[in-house]
PDB file of N, CA and C in Angstrom:
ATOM      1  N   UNK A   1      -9.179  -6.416 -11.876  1.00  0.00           N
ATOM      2  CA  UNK A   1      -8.393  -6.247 -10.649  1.00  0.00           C
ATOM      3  C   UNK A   1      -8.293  -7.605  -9.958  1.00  0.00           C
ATOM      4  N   UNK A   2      -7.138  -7.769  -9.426  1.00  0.00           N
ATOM      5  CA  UNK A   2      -6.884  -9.340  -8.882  1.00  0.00           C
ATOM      6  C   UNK A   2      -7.172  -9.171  -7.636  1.00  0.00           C
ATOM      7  N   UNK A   3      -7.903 -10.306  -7.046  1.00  0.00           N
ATOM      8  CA  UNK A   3      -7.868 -10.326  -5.228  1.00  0.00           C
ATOM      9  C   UNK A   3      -6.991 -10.220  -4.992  1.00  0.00           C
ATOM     10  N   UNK A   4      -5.583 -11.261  -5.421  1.00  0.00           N
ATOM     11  CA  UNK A   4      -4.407 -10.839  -4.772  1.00  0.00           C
ATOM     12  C   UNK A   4      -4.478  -9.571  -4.251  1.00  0.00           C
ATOM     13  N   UNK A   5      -4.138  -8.536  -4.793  1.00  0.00           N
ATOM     14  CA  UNK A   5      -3.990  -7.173  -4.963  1.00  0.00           C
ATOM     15  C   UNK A   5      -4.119  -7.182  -3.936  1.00  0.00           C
ATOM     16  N   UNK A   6      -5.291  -7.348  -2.853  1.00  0.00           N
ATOM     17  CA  UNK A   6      -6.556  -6.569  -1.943  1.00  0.00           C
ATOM     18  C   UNK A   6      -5.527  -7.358  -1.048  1.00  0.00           C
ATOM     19  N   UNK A   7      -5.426  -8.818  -1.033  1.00  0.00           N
ATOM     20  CA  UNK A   7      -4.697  -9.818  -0.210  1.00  0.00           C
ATOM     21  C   UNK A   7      -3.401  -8.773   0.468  1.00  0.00           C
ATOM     22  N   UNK A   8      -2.634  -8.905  -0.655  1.00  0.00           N
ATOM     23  CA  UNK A   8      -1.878  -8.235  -0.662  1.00  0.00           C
ATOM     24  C   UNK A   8      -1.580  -6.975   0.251  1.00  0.00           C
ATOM     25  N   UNK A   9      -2.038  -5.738   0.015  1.00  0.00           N
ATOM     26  CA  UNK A   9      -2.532  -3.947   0.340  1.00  0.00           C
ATOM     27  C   UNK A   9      -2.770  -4.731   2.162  1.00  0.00           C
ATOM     28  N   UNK A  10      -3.846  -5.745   1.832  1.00  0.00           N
ATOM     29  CA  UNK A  10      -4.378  -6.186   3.533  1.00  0.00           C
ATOM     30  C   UNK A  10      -3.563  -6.469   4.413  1.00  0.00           C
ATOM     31  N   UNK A  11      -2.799  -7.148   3.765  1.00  0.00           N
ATOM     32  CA  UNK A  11      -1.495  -8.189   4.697  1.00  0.00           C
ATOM     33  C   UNK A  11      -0.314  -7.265   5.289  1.00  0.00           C
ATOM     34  N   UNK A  12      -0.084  -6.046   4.228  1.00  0.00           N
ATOM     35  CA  UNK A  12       0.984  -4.746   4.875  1.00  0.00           C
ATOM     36  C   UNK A  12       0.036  -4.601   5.565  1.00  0.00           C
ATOM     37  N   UNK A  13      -1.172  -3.959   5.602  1.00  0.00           N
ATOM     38  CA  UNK A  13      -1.585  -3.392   6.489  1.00  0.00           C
ATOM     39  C   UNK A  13      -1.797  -3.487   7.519  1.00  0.00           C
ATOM     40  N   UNK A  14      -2.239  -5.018   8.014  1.00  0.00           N
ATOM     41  CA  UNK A  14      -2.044  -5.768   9.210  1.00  0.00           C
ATOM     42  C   UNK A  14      -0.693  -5.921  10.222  1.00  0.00           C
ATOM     43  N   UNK A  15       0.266  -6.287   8.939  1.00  0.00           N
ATOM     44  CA  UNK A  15       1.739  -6.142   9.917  1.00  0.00           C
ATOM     45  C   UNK A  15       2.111  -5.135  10.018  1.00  0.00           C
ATOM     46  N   UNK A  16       2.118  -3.946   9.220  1.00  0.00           N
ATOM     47  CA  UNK A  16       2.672  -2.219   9.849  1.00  0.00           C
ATOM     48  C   UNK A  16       1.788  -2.329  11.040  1.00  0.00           C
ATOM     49  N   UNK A  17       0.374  -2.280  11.322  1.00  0.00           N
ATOM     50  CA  UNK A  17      -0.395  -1.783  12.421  1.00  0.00           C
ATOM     51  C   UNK A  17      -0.176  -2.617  13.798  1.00  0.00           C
ATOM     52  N   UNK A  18       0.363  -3.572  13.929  1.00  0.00           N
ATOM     53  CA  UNK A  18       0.927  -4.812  14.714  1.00  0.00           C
ATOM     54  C   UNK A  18       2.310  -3.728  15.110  1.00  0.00           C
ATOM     55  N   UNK A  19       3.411  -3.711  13.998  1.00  0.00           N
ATOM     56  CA  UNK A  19       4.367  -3.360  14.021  1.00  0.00           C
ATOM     57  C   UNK A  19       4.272  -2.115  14.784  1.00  0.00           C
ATOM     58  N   UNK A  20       3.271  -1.034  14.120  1.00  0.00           N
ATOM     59  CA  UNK A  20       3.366   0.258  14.693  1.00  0.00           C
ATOM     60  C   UNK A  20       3.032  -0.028  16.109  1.00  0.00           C
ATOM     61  N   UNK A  21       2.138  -0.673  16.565  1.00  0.00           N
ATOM     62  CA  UNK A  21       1.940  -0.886  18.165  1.00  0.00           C
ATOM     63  C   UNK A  21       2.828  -1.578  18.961  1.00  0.00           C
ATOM     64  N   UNK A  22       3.874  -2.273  18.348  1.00  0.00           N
ATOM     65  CA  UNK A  22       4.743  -2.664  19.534  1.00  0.00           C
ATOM     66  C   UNK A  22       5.943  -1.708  19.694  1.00  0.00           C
ATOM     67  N   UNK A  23       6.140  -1.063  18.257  1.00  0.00           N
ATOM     68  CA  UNK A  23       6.946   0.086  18.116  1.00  0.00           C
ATOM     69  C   UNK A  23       6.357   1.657  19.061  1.00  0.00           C
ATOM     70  N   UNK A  24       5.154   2.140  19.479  1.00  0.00           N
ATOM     71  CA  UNK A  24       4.614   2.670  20.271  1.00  0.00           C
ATOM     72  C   UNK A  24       4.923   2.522  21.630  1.00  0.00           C
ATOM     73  N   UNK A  25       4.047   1.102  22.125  1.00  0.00           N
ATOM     74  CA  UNK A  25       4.584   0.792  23.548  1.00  0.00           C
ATOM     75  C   UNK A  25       5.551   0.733  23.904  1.00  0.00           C
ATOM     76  N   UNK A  26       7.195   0.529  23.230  1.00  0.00           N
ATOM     77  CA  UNK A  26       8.225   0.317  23.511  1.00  0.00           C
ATOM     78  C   UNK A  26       8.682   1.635  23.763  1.00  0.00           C
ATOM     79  N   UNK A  27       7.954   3.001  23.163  1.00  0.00           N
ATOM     80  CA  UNK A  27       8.176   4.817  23.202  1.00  0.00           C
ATOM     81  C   UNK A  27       9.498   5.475  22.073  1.00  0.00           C
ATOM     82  N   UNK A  28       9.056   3.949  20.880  1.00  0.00           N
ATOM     83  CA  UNK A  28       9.505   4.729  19.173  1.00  0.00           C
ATOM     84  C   UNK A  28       8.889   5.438  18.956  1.00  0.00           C
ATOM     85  N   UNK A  29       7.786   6.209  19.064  1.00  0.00           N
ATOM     86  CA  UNK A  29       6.569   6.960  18.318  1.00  0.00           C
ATOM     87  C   UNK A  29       7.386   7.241  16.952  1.00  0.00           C
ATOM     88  N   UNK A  30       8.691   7.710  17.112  1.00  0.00           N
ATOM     89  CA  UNK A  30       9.285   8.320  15.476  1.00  0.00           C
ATOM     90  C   UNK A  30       9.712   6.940  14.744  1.00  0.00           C
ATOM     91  N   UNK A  31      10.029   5.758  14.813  1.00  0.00           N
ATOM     92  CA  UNK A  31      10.286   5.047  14.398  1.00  0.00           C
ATOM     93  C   UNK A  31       8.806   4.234  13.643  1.00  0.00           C
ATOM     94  N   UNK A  32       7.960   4.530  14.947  1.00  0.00           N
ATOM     95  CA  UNK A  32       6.567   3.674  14.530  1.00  0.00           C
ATOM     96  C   UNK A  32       6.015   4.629  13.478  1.00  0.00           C
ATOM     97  N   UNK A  33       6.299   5.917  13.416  1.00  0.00           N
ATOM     98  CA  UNK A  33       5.515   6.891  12.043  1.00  0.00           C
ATOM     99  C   UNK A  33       6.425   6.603  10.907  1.00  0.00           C
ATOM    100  N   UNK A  34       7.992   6.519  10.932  1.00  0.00           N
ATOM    101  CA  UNK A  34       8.421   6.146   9.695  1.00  0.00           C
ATOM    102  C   UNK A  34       8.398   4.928   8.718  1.00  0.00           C
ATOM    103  N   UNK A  35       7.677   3.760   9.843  1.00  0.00           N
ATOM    104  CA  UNK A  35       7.426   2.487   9.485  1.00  0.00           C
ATOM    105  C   UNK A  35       6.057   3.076   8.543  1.00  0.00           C
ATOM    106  N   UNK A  36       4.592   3.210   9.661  1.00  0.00           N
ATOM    107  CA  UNK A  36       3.631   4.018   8.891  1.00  0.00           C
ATOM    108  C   UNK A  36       3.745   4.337   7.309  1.00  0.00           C
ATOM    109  N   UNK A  37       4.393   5.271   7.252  1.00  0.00           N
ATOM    110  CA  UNK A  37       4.882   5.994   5.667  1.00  0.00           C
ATOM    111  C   UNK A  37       5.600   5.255   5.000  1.00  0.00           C
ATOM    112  N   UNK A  38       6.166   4.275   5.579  1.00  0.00           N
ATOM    113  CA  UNK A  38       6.969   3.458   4.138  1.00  0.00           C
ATOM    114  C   UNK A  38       6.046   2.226   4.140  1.00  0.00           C
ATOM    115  N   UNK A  39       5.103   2.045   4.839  1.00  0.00           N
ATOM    116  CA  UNK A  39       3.795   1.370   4.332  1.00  0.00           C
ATOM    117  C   UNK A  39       3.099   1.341   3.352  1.00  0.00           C
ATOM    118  N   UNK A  40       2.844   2.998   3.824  1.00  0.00           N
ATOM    119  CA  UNK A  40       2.034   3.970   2.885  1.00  0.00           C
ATOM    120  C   UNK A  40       2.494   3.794   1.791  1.00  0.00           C
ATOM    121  N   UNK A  41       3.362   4.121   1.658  1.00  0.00           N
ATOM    122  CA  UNK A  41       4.320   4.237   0.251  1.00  0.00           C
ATOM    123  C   UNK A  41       4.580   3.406  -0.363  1.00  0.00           C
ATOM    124  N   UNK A  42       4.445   2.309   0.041  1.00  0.00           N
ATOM    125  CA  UNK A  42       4.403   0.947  -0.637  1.00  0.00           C
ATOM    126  C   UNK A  42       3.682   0.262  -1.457  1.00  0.00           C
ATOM    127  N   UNK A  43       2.445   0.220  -0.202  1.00  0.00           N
ATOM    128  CA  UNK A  43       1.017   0.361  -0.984  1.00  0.00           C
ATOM    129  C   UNK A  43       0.793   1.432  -1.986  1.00  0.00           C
ATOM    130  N   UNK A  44       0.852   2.529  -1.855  1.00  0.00           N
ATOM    131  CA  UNK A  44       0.954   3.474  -3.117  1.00  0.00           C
ATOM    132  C   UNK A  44       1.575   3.149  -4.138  1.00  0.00           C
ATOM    133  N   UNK A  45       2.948   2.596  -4.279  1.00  0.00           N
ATOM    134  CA  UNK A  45       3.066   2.206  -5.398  1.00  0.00           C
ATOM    135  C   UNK A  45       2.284   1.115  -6.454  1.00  0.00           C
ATOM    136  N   UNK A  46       2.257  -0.085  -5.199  1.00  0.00           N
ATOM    137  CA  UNK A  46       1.512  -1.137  -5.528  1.00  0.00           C
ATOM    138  C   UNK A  46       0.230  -0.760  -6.532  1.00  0.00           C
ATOM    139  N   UNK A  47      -0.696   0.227  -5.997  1.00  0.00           N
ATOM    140  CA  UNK A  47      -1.607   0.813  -6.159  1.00  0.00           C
ATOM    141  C   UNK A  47      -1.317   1.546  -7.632  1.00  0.00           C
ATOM    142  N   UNK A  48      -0.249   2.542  -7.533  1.00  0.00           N
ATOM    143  CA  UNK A  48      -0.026   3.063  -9.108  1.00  0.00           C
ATOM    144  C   UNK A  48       0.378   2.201 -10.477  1.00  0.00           C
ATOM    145  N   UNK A  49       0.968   0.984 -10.022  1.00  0.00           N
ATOM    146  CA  UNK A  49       0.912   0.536 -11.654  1.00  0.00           C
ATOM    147  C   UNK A  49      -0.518  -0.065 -11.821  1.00  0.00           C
ATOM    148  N   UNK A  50      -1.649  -0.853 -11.062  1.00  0.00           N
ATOM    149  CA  UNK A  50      -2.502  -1.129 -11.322  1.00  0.00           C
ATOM    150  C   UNK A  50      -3.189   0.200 -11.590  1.00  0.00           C
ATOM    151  N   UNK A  51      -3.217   1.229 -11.392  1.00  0.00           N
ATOM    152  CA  UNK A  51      -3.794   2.566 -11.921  1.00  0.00           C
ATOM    153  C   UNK A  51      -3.574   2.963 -13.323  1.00  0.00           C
ATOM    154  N   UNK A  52      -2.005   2.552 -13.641  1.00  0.00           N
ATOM    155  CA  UNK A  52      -1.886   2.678 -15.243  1.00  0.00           C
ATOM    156  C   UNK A  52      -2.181   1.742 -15.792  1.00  0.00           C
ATOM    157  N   UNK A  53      -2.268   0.872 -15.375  1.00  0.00           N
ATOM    158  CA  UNK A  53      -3.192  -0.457 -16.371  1.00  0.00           C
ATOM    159  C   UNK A  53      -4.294  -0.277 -16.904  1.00  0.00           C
ATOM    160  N   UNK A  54      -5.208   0.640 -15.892  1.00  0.00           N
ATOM    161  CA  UNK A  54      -6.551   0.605 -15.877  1.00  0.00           C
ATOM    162  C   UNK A  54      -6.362   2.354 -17.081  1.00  0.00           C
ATOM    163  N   UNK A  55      -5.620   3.298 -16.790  1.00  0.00           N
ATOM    164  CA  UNK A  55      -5.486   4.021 -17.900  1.00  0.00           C
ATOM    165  C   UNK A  55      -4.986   3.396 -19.007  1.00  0.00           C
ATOM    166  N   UNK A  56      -4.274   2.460 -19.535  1.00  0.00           N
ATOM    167  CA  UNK A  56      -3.657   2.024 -20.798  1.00  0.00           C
ATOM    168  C   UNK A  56      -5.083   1.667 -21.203  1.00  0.00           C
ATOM    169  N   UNK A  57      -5.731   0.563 -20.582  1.00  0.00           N
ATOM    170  CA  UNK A  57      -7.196   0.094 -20.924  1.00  0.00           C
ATOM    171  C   UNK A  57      -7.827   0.872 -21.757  1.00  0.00           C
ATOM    172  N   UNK A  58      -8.590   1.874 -20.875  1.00  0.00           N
ATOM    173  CA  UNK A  58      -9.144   2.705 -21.308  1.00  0.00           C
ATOM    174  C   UNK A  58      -8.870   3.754 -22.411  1.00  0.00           C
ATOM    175  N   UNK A  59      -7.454   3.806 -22.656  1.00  0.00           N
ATOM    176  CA  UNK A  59      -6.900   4.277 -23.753  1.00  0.00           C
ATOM    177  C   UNK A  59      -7.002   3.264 -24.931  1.00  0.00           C
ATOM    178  N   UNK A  60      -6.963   2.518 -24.893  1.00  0.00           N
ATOM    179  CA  UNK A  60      -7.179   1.742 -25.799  1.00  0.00           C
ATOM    180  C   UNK A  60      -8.573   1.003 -26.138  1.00  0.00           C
ATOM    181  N   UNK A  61      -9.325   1.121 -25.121  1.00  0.00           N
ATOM    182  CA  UNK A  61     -10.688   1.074 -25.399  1.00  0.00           C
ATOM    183  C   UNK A  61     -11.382   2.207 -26.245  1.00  0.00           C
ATOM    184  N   UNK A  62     -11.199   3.711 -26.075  1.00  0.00           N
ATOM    185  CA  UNK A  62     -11.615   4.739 -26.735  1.00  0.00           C
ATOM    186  C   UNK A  62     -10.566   4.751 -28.142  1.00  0.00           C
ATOM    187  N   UNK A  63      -9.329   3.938 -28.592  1.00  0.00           N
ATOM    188  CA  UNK A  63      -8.881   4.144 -29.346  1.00  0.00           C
ATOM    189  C   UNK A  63      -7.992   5.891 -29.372  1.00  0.00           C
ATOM    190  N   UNK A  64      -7.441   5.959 -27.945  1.00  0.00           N
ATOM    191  CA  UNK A  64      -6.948   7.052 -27.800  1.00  0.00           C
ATOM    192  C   UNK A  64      -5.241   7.239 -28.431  1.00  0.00           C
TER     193      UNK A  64
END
């Protein structure tokens, strides 16, 4: 697994939560939750191909 990665996942996470709070105080609440989820969702992807990597691995470690 690369630090990047973590760098990475960290750095959305910092600017959505920045983002979501000025989007709050300004009284987006719906704008600041749809930012939220396409965060989310971002990182989730990010997150799923390094997940199949780590299954191909292991498939090929057991000779599956």
């Amino acid at each position: 697994m690369d630090v990047d990665l973590i760098f990475r996942v960290a750095a959305i996470g910092i600017i959505i939560a920045v983002l979501n709070q000025v989007l709050v105080r300004s009284g987006r609440e719906d704008q600041a939750m749809l930012m939220t989820l396409t965060g989310l969702v971002v990182v989730l992807l990010m997150v799923v191909g390094v997940i199949a990597d780590l299954f191909s691995t292991v498939k090929s470690v057991f000779g599956l």
